[in-house]
Protein backbone atom coordinates (compact mmCIF):
# COMPACT_ATOMS: atom_id res chain seq x y z
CA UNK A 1 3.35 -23.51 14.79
CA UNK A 2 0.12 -25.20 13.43
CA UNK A 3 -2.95 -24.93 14.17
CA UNK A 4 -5.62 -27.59 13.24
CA UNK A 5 -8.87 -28.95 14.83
CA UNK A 6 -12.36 -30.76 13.70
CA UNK A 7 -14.56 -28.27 12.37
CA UNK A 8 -17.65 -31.05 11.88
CA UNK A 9 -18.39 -34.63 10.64
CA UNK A 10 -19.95 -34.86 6.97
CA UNK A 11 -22.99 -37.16 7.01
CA UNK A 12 -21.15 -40.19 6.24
CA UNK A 13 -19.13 -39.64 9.17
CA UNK A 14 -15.93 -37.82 8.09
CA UNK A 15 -14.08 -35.61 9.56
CA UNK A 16 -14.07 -31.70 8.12
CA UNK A 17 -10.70 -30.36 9.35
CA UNK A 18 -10.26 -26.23 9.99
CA UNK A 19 -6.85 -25.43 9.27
CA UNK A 20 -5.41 -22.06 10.29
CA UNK A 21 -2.37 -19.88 8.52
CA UNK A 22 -0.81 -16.49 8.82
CA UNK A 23 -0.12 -14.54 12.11
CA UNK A 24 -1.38 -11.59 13.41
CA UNK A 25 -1.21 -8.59 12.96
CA UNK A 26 -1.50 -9.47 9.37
CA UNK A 27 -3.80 -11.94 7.65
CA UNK A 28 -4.70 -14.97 9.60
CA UNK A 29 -6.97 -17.57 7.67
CA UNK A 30 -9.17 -20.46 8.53
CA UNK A 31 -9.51 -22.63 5.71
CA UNK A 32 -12.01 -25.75 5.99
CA UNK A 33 -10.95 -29.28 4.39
CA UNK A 34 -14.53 -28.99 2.95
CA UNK A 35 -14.76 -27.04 -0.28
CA UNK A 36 -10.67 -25.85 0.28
CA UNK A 37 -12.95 -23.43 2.02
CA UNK A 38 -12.19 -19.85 3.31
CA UNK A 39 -13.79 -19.95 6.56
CA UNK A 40 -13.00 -16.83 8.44
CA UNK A 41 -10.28 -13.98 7.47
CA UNK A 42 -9.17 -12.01 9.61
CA UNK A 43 -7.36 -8.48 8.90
CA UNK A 44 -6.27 -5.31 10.69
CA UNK A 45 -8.04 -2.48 10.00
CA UNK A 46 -6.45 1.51 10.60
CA UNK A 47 -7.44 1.52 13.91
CA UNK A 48 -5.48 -1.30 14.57
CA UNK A 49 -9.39 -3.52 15.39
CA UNK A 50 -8.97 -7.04 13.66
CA UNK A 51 -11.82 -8.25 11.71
CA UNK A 52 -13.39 -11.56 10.03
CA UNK A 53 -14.05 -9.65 6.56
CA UNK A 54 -15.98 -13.04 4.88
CA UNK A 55 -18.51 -14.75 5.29
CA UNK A 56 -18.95 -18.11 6.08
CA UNK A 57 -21.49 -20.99 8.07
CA UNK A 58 -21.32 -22.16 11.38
CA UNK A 59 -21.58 -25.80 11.00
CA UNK A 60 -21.14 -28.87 8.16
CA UNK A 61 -24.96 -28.75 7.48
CA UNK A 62 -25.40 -25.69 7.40
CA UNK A 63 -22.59 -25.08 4.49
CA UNK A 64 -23.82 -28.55 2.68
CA UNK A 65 -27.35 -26.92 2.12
CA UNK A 66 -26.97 -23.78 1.97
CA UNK A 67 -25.87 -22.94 -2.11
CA UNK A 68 -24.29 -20.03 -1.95
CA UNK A 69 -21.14 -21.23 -2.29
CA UNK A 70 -19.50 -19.44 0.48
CA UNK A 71 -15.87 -18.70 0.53
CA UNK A 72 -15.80 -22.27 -1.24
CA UNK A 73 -13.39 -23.32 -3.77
CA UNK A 74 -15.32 -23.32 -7.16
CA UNK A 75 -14.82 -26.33 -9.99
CA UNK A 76 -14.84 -28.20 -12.02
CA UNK A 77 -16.21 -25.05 -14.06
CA UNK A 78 -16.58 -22.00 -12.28
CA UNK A 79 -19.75 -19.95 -13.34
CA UNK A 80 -22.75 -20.77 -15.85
CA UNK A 81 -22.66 -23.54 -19.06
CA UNK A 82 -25.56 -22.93 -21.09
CA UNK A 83 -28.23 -25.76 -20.83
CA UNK A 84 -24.87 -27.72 -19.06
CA UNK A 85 -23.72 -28.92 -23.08
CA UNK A 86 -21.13 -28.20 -24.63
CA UNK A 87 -19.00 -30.12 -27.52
CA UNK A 88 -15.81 -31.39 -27.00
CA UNK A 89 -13.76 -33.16 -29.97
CA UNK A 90 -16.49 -33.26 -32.04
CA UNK A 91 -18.45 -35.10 -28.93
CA UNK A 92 -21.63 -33.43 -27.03
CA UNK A 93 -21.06 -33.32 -23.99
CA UNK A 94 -23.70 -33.05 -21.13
CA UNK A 95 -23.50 -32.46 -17.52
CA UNK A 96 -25.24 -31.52 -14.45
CA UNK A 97 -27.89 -28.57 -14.16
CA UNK A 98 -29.35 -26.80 -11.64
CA UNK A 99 -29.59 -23.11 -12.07
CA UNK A 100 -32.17 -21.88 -14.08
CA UNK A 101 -31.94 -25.05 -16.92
CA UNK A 102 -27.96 -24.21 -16.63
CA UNK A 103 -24.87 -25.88 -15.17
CA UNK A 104 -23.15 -23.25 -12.43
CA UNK A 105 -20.02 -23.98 -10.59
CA UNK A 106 -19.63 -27.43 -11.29
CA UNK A 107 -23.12 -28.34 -10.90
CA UNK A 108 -24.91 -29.79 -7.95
CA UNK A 109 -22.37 -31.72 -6.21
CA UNK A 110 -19.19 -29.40 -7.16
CA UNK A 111 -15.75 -29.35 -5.77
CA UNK A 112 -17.28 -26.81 -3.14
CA UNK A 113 -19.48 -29.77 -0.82
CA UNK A 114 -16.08 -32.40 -1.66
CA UNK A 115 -14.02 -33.05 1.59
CA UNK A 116 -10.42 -32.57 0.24
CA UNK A 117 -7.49 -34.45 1.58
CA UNK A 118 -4.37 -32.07 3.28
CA UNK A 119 -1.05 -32.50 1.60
CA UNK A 120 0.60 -30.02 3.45
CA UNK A 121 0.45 -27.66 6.39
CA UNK A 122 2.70 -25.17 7.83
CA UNK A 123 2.60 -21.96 9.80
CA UNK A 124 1.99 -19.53 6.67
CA UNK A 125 0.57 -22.56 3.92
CA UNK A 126 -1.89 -25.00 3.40
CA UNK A 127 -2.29 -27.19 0.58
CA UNK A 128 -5.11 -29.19 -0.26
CA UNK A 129 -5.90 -31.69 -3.27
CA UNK A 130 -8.71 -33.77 -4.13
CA UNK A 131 -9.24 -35.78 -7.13
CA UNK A 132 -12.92 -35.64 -9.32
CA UNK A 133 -13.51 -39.11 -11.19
CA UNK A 134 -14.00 -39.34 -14.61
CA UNK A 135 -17.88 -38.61 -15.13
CA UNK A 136 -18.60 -36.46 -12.11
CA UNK A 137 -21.16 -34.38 -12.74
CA UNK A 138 -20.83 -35.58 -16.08
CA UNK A 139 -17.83 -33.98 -17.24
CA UNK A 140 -15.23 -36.39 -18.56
CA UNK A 141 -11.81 -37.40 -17.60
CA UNK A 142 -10.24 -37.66 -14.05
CA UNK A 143 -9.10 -34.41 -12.50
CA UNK A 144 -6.53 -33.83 -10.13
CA UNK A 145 -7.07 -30.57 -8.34
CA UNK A 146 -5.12 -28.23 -6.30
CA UNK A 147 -5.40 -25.46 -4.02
CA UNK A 148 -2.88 -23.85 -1.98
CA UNK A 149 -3.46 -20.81 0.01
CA UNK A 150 -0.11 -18.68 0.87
CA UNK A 151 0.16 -15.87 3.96
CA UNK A 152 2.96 -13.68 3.03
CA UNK A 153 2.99 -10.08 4.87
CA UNK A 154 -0.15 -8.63 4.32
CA UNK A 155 -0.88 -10.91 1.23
CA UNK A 156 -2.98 -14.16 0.99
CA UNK A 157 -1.71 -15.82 -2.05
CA UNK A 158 -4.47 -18.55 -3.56
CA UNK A 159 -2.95 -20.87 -6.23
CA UNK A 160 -5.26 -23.30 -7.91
CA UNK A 161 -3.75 -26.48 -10.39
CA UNK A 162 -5.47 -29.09 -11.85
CA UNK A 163 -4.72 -32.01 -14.32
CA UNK A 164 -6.50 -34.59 -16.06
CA UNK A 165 -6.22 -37.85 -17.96
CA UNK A 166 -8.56 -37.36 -20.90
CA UNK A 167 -9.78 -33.97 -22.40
CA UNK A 168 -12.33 -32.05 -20.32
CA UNK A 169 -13.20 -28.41 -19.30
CA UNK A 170 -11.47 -26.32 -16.20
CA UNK A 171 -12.02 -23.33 -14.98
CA UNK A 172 -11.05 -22.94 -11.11
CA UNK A 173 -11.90 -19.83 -8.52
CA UNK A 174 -12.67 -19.22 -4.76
CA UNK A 175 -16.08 -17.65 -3.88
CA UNK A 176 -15.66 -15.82 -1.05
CA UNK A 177 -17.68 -13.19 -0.23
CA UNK A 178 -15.91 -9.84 1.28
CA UNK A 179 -17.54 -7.41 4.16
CA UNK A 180 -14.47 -5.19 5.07
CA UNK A 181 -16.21 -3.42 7.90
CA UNK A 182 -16.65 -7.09 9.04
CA UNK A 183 -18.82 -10.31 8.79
CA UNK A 184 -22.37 -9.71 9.84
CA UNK A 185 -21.81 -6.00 9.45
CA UNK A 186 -25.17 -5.41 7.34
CA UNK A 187 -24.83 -4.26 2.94
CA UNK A 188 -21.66 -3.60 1.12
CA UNK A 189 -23.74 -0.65 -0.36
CA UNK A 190 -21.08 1.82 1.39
CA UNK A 191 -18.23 -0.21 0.22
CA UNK A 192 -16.12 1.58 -2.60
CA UNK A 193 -15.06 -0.54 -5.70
CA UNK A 194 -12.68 -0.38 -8.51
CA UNK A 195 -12.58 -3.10 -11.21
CA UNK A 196 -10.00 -2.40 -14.15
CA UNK A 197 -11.99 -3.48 -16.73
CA UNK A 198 -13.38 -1.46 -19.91
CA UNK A 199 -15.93 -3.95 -20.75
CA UNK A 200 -18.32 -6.47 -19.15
CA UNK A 201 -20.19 -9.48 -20.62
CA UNK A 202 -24.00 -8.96 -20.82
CA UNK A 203 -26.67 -11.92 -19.98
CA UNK A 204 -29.79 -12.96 -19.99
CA UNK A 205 -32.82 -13.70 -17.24
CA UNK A 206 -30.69 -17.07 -16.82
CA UNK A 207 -27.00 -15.63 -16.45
CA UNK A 208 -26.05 -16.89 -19.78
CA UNK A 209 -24.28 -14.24 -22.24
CA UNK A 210 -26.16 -12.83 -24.76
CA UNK A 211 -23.54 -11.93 -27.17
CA UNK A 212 -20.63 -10.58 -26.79
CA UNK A 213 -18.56 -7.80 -24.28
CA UNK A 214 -20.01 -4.60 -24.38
CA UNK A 215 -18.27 -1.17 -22.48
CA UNK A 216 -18.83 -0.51 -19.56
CA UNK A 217 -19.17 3.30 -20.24
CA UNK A 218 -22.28 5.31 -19.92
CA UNK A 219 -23.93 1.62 -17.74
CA UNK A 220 -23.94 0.84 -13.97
CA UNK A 221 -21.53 -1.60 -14.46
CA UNK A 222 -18.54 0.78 -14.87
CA UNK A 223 -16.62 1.06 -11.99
CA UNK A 224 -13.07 2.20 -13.73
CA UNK A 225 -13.35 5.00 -11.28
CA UNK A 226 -13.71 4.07 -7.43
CA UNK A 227 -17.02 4.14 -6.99
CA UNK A 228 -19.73 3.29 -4.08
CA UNK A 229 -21.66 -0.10 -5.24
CA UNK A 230 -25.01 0.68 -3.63
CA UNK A 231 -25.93 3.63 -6.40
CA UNK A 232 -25.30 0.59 -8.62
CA UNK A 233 -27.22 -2.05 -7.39
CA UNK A 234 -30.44 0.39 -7.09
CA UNK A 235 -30.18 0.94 -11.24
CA UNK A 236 -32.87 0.22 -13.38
CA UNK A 237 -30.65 -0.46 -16.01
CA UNK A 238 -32.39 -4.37 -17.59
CA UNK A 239 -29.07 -6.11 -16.70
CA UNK A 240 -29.10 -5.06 -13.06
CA UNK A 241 -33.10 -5.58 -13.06
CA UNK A 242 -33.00 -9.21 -13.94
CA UNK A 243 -29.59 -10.16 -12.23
CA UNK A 244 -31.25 -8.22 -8.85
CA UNK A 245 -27.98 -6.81 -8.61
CA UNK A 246 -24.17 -7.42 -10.39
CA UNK A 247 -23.45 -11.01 -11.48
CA UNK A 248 -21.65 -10.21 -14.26
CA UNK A 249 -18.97 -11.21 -16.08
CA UNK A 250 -15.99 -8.39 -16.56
CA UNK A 251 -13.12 -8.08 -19.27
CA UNK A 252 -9.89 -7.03 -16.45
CA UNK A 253 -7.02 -5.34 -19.14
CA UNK A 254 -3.89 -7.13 -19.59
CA UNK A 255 -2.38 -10.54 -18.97
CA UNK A 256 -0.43 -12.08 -16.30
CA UNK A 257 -1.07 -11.37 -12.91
CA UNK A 258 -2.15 -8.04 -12.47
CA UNK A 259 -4.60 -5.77 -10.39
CA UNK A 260 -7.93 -6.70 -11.58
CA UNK A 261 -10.07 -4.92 -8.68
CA UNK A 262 -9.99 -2.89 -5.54
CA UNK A 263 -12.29 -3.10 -3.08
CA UNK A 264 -12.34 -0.03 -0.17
CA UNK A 265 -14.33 0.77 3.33
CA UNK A 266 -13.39 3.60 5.67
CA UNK A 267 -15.80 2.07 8.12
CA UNK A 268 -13.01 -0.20 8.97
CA UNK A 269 -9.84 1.64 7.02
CA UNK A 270 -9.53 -1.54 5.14
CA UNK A 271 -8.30 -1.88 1.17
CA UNK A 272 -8.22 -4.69 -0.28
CA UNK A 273 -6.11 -5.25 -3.71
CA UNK A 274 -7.26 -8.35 -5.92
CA UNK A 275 -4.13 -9.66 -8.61
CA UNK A 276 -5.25 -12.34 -10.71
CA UNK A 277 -4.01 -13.85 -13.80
CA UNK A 278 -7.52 -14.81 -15.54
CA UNK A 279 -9.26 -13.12 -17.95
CA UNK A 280 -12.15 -12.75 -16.57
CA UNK A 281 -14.19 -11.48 -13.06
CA UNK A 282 -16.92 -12.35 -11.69
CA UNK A 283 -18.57 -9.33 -9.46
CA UNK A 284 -21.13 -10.88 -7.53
CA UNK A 285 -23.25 -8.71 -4.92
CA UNK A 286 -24.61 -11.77 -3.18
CA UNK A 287 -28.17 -10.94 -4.82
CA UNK A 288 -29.65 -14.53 -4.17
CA UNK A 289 -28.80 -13.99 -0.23
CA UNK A 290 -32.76 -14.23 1.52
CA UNK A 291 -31.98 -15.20 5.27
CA UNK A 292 -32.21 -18.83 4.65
CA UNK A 293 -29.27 -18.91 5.72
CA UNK A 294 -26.21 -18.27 9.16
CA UNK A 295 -23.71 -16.91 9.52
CA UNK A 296 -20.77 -17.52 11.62
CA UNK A 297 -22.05 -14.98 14.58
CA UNK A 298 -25.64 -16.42 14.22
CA UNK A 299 -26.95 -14.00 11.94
CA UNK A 300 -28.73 -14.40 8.59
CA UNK A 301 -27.49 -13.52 5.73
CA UNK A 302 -29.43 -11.04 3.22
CA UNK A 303 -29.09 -9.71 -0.04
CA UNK A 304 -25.78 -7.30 -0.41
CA UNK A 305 -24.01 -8.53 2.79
CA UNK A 306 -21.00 -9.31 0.85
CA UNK A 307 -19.57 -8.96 -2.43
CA UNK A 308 -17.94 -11.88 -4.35
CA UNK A 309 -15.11 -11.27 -6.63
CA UNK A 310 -14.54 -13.98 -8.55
CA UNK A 311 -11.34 -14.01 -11.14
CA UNK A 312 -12.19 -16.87 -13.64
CA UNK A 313 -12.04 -17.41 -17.37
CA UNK A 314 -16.02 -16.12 -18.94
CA UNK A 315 -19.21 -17.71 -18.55
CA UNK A 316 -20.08 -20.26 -21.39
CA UNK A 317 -16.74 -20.40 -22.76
CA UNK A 318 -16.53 -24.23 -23.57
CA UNK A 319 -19.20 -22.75 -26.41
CA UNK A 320 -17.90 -20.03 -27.35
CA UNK A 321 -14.79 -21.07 -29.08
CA UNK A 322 -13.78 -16.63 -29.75
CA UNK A 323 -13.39 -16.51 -25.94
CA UNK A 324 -9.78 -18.11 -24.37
CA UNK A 325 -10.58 -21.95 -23.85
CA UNK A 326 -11.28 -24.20 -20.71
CA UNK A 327 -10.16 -27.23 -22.58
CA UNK A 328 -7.54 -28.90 -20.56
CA UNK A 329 -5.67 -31.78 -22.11
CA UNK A 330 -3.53 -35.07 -20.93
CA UNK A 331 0.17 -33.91 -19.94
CA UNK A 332 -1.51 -30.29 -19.59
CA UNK A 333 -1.61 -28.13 -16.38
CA UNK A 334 -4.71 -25.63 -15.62
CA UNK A 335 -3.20 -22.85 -13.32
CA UNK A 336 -4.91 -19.86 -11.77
CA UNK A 337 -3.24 -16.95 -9.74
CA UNK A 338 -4.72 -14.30 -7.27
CA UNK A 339 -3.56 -12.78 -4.49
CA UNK A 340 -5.75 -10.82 -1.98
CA UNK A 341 -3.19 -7.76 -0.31
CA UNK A 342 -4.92 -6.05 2.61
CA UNK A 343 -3.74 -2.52 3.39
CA UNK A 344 -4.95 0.23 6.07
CA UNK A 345 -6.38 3.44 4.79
CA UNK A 346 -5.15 6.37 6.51
């Protein structure tokens, strides 16, 4: 079985769709047509209590205004693009800004506030496309994306594609935001995290790299151990100072799909195991969170109530040609793998 109903109506009078996948007593997911959006997840925690472990917005306005991105799916470039220029093929290329004199996640009108159209919906899959014309947000050539989200035991498999018909820049992710002891549960300082990377990319007061990676040893960034994130967030290391928390960029070892982080609360007797197959990370403590904005239970979100791991290739890439490239060609397909496998802690 299916399950589908109308989440909202966009201002222009279309229908937002929530589609549902999985079964419980594993992973059960409501995705949103808007933003190929991770609405609610729900998992079993030790004690056998099921919980919504993201975040997410009660209504189509609500997510439309809000800028936080939540649980949406990120493009056409995921994280920052210094002073939104780049060159492509010996052309400058400028696009949309709107954080800090930067382009982030696509810009202002992103593929995260785009009603996507269902191609295909079945008891443990969804799959969702939507196609950005050539010039959105000033980025050039016609993209075809897709996302398809997979429930497979205790797995949710997320599976981004994209193709274009002229050269342009890619560089897909989802952005939700994790609470394991449950949505609306208050900080993720208590939450234990792992990330298996050896270095992270350092940034300035605008989120823009400085350089390049530095280790992660002797800083508050390294978490190659499990460690609690609160101690972390309270630093006064400059990095932490400026970002108001982690939003930083981190090198995961390896290629392919493989473990790149693990997040852990024994509140709930929840693990969660992110696989991806990017290079990069994005660990994001939801620092710009202020109350502005609600939650799915009516609540307001503040700073730390979730954590955002985003797996993604590095921030400013389509200018820094020493970092692996965004460019995505004619006859070319962008790919991106993660899975998100839920386990209960004894």
């Amino acid at each position: 079985m299916t399950t589908e109903s109308v989440y909202g109506e966009m201002p222009d009078g279309r229908d937002v769709r929530l589609l549902t996948v999985g079964t419980a007593p594993g992973p059960v997911v409501e995705v949103l047509t808007l933003g190929a959006t991770v609405h609610r997840l729900e998992v079993t925690g030790s004690e056998g209590v099921r919980r919504n472990v993201v975040l997410g917005h009660p209504d189509v306005a609500e997510r439309l205004s809000s800028g936080h991105y939540v649980g949406g799916t990120i493009g056409r470039y995921a994280n920052r693009i210094a002073a939104g220029r780049f060159e492509l093929d010996g052309e400058v290329v400028d696009v949309a800004t709107h954080d800090r004199g930067n382009s982030l996640h696509g810009g202002p009108e992103g593929f995260d506030v785009h009603v996507w159209d269902v191609v295909e919906h079945t008891a443990d899959t969804v799959v969702l496309a939507m196609v950005s014309p050539d010039g959105d947000q000033g980025f050039p050539g016609a993209v075809t994306a897709q996302v398809s989200y997979r429930v497979d035991g205790d797995t949710v498999s997320v599976t981004m594609r994209a193709t274009t018909d002229a050269a342009t820049v890619v560089n897909m992710t989802n952005h939700a935001y994790f609470h394991l002891d449950g949505e609306g549960a208050g900080t993720i300082d208590d939450h234990l995290l792992l990330v298996d990377a050896d270095a992270y990319t350092p940034v300035d007061a605008t989120g823009i790299p400085t350089g390049g990676h530095e280790p992660v040893a002797g800083t508050p960034f390294d978490f190659r151990d499990t460690r609690l994130v609160g101690p972390a967030l309270r630093s006064e290391h400059v990095q932490v100072v400026d970002a108001r928390g982690i939003d930083h960029n981190y090198v995961v070892r390896g290629s392919g799909l493989r473990r790149a982080a693990v997040l852990e609360s024994y509140v709930s007797g929840t693990r969660l195991e992110l696989w991806s197959d990017q290079p990069g990370l994005q660990v994001y403590t939801g620092n710009f969170l202020d109350g502005s904005t609600r939650s799915t239970t009516g609540g307001r979100y503040r700073q730390g109530d979730g954590i955002a791991l985003e797996p993604q290739l590095f921030p400013d890439s389509p200018n820094r040609p020493e970092w692996p490239s965004s460019v995505l060609r004619p006859g070319e397909t962008y790919t991106s793998e993660m899975e998100w496998r839920f386990t209960r802690l004894p």
